[in-house]
Protein backbone atom coordinates (compact mmCIF):
# COMPACT_ATOMS: atom_id res chain seq x y z
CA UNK A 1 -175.09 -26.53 -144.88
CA UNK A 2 -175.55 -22.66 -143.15
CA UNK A 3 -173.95 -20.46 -145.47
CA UNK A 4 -171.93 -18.18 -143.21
CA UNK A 5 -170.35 -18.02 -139.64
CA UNK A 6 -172.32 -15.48 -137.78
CA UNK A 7 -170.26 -13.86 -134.57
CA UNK A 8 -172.33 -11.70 -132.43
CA UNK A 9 -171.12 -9.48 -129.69
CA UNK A 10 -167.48 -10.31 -129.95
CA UNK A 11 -165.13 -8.85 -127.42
CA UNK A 12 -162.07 -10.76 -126.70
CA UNK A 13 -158.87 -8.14 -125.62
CA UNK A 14 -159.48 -5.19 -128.18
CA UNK A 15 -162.78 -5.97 -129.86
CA UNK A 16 -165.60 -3.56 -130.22
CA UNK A 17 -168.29 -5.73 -129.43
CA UNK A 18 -168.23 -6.23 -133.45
CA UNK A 19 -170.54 -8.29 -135.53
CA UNK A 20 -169.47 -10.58 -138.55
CA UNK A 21 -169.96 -12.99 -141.37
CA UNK A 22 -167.76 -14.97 -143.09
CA UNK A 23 -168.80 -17.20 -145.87
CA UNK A 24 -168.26 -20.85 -145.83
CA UNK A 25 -166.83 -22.50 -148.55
CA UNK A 26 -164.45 -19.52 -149.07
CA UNK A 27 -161.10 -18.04 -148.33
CA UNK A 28 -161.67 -14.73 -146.38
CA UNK A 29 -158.24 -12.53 -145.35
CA UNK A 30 -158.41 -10.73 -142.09
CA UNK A 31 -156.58 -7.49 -142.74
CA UNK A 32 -155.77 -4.57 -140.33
CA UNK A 33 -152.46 -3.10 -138.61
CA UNK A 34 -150.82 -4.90 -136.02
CA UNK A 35 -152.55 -5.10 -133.01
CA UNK A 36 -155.97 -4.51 -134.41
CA UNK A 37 -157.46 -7.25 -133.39
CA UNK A 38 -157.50 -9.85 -136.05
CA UNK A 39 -155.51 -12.66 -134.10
CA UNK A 40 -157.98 -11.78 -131.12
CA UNK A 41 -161.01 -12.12 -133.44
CA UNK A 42 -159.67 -15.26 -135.41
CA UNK A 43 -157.89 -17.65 -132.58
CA UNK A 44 -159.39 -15.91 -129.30
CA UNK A 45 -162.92 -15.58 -130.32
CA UNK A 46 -163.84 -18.32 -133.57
CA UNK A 47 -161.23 -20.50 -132.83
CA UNK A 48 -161.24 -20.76 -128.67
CA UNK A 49 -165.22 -21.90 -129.12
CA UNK A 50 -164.81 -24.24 -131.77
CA UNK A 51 -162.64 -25.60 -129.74
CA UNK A 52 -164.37 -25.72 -126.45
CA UNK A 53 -167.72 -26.99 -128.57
CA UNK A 54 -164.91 -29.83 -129.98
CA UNK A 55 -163.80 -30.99 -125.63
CA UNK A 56 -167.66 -31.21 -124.72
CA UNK A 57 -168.30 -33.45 -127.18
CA UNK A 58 -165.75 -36.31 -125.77
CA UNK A 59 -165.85 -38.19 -122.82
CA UNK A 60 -164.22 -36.38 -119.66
CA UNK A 61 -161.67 -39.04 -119.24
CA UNK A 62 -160.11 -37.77 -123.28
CA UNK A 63 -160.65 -34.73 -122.24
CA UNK A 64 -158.20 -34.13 -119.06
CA UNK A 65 -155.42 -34.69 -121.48
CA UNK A 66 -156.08 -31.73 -123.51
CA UNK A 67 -155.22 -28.05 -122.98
CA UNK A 68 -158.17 -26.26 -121.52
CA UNK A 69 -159.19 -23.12 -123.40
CA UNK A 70 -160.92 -19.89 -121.60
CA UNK A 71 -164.32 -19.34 -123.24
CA UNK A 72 -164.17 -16.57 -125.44
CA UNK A 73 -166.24 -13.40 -124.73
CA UNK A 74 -168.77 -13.70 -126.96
CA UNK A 75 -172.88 -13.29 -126.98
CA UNK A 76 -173.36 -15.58 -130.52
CA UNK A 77 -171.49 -17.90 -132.69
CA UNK A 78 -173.57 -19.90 -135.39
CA UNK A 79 -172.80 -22.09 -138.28
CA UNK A 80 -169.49 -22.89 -137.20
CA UNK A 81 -167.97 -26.13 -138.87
CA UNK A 82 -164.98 -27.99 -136.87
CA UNK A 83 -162.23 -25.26 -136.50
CA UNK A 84 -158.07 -26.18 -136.93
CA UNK A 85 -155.87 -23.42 -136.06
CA UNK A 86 -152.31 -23.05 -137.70
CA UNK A 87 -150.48 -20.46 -135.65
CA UNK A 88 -146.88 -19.50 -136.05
CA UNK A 89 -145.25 -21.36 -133.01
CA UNK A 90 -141.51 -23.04 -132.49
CA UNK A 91 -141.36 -26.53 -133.58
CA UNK A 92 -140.92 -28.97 -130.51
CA UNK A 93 -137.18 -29.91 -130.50
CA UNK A 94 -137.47 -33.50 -131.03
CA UNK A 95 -134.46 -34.79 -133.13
CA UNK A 96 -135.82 -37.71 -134.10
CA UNK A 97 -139.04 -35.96 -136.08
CA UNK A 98 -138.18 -35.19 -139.48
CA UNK A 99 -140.39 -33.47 -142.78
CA UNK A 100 -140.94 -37.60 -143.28
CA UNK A 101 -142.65 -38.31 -140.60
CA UNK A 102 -144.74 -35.49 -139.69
CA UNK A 103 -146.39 -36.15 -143.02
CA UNK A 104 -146.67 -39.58 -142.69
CA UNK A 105 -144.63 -40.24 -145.65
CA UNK A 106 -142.15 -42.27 -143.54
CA UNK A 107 -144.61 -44.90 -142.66
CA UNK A 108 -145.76 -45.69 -146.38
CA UNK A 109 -141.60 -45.61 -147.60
CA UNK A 110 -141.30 -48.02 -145.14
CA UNK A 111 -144.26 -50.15 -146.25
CA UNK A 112 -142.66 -49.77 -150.22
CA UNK A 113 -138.80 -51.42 -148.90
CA UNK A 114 -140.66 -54.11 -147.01
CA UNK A 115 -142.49 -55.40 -150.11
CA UNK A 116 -140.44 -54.77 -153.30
CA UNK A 117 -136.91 -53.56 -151.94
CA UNK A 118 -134.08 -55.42 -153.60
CA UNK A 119 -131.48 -56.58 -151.22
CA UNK A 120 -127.75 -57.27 -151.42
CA UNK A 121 -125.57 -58.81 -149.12
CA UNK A 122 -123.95 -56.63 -146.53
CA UNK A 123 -121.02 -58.50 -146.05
CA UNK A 124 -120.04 -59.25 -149.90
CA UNK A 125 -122.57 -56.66 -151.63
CA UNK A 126 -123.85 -60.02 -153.91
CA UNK A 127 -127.83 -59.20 -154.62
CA UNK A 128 -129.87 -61.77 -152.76
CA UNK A 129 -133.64 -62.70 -154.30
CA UNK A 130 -136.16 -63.88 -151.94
CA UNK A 131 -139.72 -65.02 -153.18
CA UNK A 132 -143.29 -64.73 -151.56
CA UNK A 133 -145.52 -68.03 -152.38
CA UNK A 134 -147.52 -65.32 -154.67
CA UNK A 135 -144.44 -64.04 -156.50
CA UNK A 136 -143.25 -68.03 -156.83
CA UNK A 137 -147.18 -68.95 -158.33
CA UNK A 138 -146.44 -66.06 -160.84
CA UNK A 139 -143.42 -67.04 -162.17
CA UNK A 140 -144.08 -70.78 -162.35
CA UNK A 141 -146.92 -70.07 -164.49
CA UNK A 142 -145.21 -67.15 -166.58
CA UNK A 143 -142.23 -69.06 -166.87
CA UNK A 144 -142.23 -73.27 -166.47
CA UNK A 145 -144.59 -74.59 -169.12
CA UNK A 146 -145.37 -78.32 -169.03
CA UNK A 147 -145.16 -80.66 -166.22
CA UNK A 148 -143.21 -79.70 -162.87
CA UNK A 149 -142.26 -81.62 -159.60
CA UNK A 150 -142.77 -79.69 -156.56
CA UNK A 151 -140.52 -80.65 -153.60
CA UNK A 152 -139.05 -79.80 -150.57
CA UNK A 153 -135.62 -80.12 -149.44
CA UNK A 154 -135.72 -81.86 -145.55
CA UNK A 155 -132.75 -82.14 -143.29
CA UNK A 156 -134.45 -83.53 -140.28
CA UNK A 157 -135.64 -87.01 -139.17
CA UNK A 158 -136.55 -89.40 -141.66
CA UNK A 159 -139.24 -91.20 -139.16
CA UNK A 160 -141.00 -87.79 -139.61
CA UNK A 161 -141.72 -88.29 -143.09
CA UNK A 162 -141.89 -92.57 -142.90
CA UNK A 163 -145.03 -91.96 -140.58
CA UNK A 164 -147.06 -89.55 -143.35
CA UNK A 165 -146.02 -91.80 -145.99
CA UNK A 166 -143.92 -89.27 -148.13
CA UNK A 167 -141.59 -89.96 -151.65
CA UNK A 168 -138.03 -89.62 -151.86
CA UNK A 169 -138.00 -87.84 -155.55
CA UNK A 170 -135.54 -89.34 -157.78
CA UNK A 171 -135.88 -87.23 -160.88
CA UNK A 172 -138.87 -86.86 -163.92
CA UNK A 173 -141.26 -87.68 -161.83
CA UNK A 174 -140.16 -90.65 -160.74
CA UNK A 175 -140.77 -91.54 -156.74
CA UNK A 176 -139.79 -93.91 -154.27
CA UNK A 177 -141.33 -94.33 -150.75
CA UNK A 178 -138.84 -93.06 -147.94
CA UNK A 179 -138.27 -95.77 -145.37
CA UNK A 180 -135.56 -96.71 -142.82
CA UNK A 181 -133.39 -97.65 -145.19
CA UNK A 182 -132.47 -94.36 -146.68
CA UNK A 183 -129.31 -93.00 -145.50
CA UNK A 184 -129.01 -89.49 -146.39
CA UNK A 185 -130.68 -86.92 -143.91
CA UNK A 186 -130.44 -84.35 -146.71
CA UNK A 187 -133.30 -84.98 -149.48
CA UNK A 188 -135.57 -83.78 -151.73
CA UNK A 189 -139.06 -84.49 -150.95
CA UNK A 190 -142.08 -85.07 -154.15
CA UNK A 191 -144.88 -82.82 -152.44
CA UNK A 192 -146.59 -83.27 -156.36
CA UNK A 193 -146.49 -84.13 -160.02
CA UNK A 194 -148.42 -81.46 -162.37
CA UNK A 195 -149.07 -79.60 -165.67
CA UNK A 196 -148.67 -76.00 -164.63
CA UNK A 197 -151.31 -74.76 -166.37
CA UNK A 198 -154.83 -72.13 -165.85
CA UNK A 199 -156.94 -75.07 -164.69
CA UNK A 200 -154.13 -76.59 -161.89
CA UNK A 201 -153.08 -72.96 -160.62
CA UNK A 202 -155.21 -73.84 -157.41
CA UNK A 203 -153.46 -77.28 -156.57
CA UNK A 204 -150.18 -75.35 -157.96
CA UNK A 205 -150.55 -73.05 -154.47
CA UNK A 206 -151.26 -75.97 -152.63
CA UNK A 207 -148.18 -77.89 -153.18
CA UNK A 208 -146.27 -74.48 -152.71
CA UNK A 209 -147.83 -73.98 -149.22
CA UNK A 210 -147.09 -77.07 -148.36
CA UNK A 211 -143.44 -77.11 -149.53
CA UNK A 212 -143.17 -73.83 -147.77
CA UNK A 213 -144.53 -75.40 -144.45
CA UNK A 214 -142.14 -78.30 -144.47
CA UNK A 215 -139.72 -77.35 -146.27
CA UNK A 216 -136.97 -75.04 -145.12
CA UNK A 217 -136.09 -71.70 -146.80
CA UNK A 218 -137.75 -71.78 -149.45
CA UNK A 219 -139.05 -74.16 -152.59
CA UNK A 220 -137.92 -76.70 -154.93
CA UNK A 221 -139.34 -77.55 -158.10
CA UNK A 222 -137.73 -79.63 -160.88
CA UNK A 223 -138.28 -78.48 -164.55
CA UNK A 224 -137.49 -80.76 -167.20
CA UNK A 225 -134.32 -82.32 -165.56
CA UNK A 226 -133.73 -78.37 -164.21
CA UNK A 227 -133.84 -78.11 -160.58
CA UNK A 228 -134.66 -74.51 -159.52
CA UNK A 229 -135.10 -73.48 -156.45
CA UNK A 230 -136.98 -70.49 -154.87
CA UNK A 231 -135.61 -69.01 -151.70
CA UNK A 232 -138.32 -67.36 -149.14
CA UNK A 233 -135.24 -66.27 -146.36
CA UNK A 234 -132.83 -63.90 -147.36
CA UNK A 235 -129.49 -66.42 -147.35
CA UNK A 236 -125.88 -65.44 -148.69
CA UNK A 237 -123.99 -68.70 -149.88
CA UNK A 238 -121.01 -67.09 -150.03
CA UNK A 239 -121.13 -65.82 -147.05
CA UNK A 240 -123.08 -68.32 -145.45
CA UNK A 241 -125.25 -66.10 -143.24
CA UNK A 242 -128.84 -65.94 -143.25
CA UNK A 243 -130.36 -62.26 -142.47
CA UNK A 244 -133.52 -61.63 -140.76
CA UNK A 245 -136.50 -61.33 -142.87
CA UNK A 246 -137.66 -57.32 -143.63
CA UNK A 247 -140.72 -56.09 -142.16
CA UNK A 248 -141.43 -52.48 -141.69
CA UNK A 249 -139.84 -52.56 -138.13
CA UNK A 250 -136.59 -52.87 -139.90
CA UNK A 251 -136.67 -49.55 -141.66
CA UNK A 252 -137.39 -47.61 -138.62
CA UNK A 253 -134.69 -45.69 -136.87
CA UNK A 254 -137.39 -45.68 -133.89
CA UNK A 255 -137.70 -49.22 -133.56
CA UNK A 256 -134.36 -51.25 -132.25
CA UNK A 257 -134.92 -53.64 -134.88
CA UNK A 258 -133.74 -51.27 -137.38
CA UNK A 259 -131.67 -48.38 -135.94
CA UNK A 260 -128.16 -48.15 -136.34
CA UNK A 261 -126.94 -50.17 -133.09
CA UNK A 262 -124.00 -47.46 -131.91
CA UNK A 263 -125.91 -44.38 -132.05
CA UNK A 264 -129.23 -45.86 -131.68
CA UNK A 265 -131.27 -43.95 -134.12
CA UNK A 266 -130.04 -40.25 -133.64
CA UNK A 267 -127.27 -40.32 -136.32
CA UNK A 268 -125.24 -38.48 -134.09
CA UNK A 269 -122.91 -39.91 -131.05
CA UNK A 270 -121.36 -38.00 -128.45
CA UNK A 271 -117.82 -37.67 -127.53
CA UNK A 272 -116.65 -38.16 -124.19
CA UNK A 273 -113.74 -35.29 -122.47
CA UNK A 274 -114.07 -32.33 -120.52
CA UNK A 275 -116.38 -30.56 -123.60
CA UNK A 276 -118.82 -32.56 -124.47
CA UNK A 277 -119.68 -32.41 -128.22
CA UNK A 278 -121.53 -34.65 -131.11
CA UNK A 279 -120.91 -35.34 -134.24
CA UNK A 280 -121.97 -37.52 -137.21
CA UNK A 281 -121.94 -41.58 -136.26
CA UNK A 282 -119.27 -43.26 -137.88
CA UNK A 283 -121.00 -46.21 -138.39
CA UNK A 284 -124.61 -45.49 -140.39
CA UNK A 285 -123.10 -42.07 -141.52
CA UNK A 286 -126.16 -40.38 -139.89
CA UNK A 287 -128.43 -42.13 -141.75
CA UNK A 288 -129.19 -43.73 -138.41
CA UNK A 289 -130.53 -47.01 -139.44
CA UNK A 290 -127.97 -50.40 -139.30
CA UNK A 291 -126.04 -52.25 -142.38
CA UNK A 292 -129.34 -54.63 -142.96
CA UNK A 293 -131.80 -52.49 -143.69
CA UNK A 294 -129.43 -49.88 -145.59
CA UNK A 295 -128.72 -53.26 -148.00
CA UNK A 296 -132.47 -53.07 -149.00
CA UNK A 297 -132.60 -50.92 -152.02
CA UNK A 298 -134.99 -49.55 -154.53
CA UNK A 299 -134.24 -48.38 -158.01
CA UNK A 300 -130.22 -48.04 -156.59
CA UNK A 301 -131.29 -46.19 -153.58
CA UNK A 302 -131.36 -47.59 -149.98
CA UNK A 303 -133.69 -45.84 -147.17
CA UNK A 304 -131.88 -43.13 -146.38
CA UNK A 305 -130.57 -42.25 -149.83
CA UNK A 306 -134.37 -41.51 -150.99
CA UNK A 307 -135.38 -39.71 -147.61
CA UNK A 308 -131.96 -37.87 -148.42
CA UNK A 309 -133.59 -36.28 -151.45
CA UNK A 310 -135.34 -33.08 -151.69
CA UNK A 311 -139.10 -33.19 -151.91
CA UNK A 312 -138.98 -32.23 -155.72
CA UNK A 313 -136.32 -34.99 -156.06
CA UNK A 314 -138.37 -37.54 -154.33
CA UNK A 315 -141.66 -36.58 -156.44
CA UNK A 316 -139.46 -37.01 -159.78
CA UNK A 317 -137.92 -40.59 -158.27
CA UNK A 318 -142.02 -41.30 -157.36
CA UNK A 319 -142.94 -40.75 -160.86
CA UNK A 320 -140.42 -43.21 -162.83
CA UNK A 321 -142.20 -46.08 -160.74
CA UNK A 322 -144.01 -47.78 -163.84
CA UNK A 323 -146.45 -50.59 -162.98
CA UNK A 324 -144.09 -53.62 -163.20
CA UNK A 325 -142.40 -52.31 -160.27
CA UNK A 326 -145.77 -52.94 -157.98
CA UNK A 327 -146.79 -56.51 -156.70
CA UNK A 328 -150.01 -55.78 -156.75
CA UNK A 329 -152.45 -52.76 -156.60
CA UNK A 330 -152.06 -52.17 -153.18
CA UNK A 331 -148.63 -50.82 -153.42
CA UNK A 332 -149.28 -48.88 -156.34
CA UNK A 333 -152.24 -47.17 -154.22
CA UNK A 334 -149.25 -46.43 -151.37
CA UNK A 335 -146.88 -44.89 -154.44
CA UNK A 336 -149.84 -43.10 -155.15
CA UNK A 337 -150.39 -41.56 -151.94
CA UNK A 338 -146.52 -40.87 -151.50
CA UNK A 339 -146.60 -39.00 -154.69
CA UNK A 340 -149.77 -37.00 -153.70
CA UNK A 341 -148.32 -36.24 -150.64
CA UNK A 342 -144.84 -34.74 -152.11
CA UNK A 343 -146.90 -32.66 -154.48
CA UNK A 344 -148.82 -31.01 -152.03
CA UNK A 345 -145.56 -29.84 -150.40
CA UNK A 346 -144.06 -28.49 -153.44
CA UNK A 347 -147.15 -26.68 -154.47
CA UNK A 348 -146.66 -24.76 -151.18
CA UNK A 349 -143.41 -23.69 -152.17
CA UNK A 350 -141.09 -26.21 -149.94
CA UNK A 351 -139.44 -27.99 -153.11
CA UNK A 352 -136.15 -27.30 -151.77
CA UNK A 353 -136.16 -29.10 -148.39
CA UNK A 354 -134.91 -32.50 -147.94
CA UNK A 355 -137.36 -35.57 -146.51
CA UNK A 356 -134.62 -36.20 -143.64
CA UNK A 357 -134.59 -32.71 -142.17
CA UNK A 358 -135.27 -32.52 -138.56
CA UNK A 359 -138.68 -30.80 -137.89
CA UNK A 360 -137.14 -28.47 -135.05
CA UNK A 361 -134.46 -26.33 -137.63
CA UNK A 362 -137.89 -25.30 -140.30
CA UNK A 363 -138.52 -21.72 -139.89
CA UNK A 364 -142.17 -21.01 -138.55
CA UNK A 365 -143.69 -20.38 -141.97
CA UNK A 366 -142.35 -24.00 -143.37
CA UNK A 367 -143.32 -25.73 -140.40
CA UNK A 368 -147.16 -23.99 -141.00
CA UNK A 369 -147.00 -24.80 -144.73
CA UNK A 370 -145.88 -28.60 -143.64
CA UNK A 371 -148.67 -28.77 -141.57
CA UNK A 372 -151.06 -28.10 -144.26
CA UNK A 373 -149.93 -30.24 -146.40
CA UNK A 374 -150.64 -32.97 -143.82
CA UNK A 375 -154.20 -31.36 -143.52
CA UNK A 376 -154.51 -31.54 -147.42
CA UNK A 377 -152.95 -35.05 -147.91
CA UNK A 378 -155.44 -36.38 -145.61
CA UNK A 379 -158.71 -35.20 -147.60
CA UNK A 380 -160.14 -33.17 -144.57
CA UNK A 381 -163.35 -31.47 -145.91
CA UNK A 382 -166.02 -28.83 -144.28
CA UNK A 383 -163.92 -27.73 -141.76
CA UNK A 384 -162.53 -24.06 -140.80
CA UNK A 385 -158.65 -23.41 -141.30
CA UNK A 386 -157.90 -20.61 -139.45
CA UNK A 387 -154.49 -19.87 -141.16
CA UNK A 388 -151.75 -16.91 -139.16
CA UNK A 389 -150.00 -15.31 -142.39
CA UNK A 390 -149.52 -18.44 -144.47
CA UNK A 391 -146.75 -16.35 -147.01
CA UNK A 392 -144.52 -15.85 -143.86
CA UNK A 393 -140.82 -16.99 -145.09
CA UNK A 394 -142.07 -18.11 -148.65
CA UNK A 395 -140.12 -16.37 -151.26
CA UNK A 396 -142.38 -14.04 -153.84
CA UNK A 397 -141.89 -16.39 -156.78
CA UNK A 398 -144.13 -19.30 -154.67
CA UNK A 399 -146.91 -17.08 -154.37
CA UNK A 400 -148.69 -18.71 -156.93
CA UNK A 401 -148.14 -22.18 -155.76
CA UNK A 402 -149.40 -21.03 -152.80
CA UNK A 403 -152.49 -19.55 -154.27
CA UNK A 404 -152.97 -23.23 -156.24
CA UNK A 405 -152.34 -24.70 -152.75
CA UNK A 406 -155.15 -22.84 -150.73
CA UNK A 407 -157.94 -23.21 -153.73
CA UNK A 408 -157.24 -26.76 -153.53
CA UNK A 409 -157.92 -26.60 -149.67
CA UNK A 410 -161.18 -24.70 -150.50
CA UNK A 411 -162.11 -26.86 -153.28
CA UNK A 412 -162.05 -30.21 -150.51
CA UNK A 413 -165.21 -28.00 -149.47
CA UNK A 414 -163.12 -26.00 -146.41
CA UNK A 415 -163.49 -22.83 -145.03
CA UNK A 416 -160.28 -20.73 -145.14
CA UNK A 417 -159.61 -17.62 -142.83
CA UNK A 418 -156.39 -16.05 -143.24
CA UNK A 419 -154.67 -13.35 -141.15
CA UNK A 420 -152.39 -11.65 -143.94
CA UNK A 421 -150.81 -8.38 -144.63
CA UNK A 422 -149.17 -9.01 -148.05
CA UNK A 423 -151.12 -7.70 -150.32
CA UNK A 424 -150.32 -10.33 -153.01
CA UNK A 425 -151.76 -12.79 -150.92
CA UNK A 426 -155.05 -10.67 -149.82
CA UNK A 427 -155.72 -10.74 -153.65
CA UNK A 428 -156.27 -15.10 -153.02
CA UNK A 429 -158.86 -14.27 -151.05
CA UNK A 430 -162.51 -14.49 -152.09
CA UNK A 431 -163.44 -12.06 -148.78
CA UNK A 432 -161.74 -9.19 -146.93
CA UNK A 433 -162.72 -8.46 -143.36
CA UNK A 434 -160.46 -5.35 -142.00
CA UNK A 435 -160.12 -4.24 -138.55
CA UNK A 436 -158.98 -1.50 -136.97
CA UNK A 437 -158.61 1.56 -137.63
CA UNK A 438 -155.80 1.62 -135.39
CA UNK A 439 -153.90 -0.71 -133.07
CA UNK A 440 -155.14 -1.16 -129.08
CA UNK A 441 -158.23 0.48 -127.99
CA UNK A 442 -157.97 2.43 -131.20
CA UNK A 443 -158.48 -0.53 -133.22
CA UNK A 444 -160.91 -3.77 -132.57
CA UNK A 445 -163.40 -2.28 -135.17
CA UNK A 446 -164.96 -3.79 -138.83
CA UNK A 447 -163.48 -1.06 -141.12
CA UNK A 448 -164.79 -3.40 -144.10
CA UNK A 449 -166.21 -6.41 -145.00
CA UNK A 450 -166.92 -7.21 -148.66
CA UNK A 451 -166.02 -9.05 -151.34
CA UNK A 452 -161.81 -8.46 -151.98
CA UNK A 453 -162.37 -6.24 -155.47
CA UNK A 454 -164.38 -3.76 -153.55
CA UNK A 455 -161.61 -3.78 -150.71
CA UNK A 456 -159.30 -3.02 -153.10
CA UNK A 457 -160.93 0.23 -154.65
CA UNK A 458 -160.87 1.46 -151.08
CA UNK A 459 -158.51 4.29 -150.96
CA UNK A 460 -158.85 5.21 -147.06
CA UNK A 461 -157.53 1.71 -146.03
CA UNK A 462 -154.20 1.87 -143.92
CA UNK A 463 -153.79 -2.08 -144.51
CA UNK A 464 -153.01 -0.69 -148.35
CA UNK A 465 -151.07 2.70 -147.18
């Protein structure tokens, strides 16, 4: 890997037709007045040809969709790793994009309620259990010693099951063979007869499958004169209504599967008269997803309870998980990536906000912090972030999450360059480059580049006046 960016004969707006190096692998502060020419020298110049050098490289169908970029006036640019800008802009007012979802948090919470959410009745609040074939093997073995009848219950006709020579179970293992003769459309079916034990767990999943297949809603084993059986659909009894199975459709207020059906997903409904006006839907209580997926819970908390929380709450709730609570490693690796995910956000100082606050109300400097967090949580490595003032908005006791926070972006083997004129933050820095010495076509000039302890001991530096 080259060892520094080399610009050559910069001169976008202001610029001298200046000649720098930054170190890769390092965080380097670009320091100077306003209007000196940093953001000219950092997005107009580095930036604007990583980008254009990013465009050539697709195909020229990708690349009509993409904003086009003026090359930047420049004679040299070399060792230049993939560039990602993070400039303070307004967030676009979408309503429906909240701190959730532009981290991708939403996507694995929704992936955590489809597997091991409890559920409870909507209509009477009762808690309804539903099985997998994988969580029925477990407890089977875990929990029925000895011999076991696997059946299924059928309802439908009994020529189906005279032609593939089935047994109409009569209890312990006894059988008869189902003919003409038998009366009653509703029976229970002998799929098999076995010890549940190590050596049968293979034939164990076999009869379970096929129970499963012809069975309906779920399987029935007897257990020494016990008959338990296993539902697979989520049914109320009392209620005697059977709800749709969850998949991750149903916890998305996107998706019409699992918004809230009156205000469609916003959480908000309008009123109708001559001022026109919205406020909170009465039905999902802005949580904007509908009863059944709100009646999934986890640890007490539905959906929008947890996305309720703030992101220091959520981390905390994350970390009393314990590994009972995970069927299988899989989920454990999403809880793991949640948890990652939440810690990166506070360690850039945005403990506070909540996981359903819409994108478009962060101010500019949570919005850029959110955004890195993203580009952290996702492992990028040897690329330049080309970071505009990352302490903007962050209070003066995060500074040194913030500091933790950018090392760890370094550390992935990233190139930081941050514009910055808080001197607490300059000190984060590994490299100073100041321009200037003035603003306009008194500035555009390299007043100093050097390592940040020798900045410092400058005492003719207005970025320190």
């Amino acid at each position: 890997m080259e060892r520094y960016i080399v610009v050559k004969g910069a001169r976008a707006n202001n610029l001298k037709n200046i000649d720098v190096q930054i170190p890769r692998g390092q965080i380097t502060a670009i320091v100077g007045v306003s209007g000196a020419g940093k953001s000219s020298l950092a997005f107009h110049t580095i930036y604007a040809e990583g980008y254009l050098r990013y465009i050539e490289s697709i195909s020229p169908y990708i690349r009509q969709f993409l904003d086009k970029m003026e090359k930047a006036p420049v004679d040299e640019i070399d060792g230049l790793p993939p560039a990602i800008s993070f400039k303070h802009r307004r967030a676009v007012k979408n309503p429906r994009s909240i701190v959730a979802t532009s981290i991708d948090i939403f996507d694995y919470l929704r992936i955590l309620y489809t597997r091991i959410a409890e559920f409870s009745c909507p209509g009477c609040g009762r808690p309804i259990k539903r099985y997998s074939i994988d969580e029925i093997l477990a407890e089977i073995m875990f929990d029925y010693p000895g011999r076991i009848d696997v059946c299924f219950e059928y309802t439908g006709d009994i020529a189906f099951l005279v032609n593939r020579g089935y047994y109409f179970y009569i209890g312990q293992g006894d059988k008869i063979k189902i003919d003409r003769q038998v009366k009653d459309r509703s029976i229970a079916v002998l799929i098999d007869s076995l010890e549940v034990e190590p050596a049968n767990k293979g034939r164990l999943f076999e009869a379970l499958d096929r129970s499963l297949s012809l069975g309906k809603g779920g399987v029935l084993i007897f257990h020494r004169g016990q008959k338990v059986f296993f539902p697979t659909a989520l049914f109320c009894a009392y209620c005697n209504v059977t709800y749709p199975p969850a998949d991750e459709h149903l916890f998305s207020f996107n998706s019409p599967v699992g918004a809230c059906p009156r205000c469609k997903g916003s959480g908000h409904i309008q009123d109708t008269g001559h001022y026109a006006a919205y406020r909170t839907c009465p039905s999902c209580r802005g949580s904007r997803l509908n009863d059944t997926a709100l009646a999934f819970t986890i640890k007490g908390k539905n959906l929008a309870q947890f996305l309720s929380l703030t992101i220091e709450e959520a981390a905390d709730f994350i970390d009393g998980f314990s590994p009972a609570d995970f069927r299988g490693t899989v989920l454990a690796d999403v809880s793991r990536d949640i948890r990652t995910r939440l810690g990166y956000l506070v360690d850039s100082g945005l403990s506070y906000i909540t996981l359903d606050r819409p994108v478009f109300t962060l101010s500019r400097g949570e919005l850029q912090r959110i955004n890195l967090a993203f580009i952290l949580g996702s492992s990028l490595s040897d690329s330049l972030l080309i970071i505009d003032q990352p302490s903007a908005d962050l209070h003066p006791r995060d500074y040194e999450k913030l500091e933790k926070f950018l090392i760890r972006l370094k550390e992935n083997g990233n190139t930081l360059l941050l514009i910055e004129h808080n001197r607490d933050l300059i000190r984060f820095a590994d490299q100073v480059l100041e321009l200037g010495p003035l603003s306009g076509a008194n500035g555009g000039e390299v007043v100093f580049s050097g390592p940040k302890d020798d900045f410092f001991k400058e005492t003719s530096s207005l970025t320190q006046q």
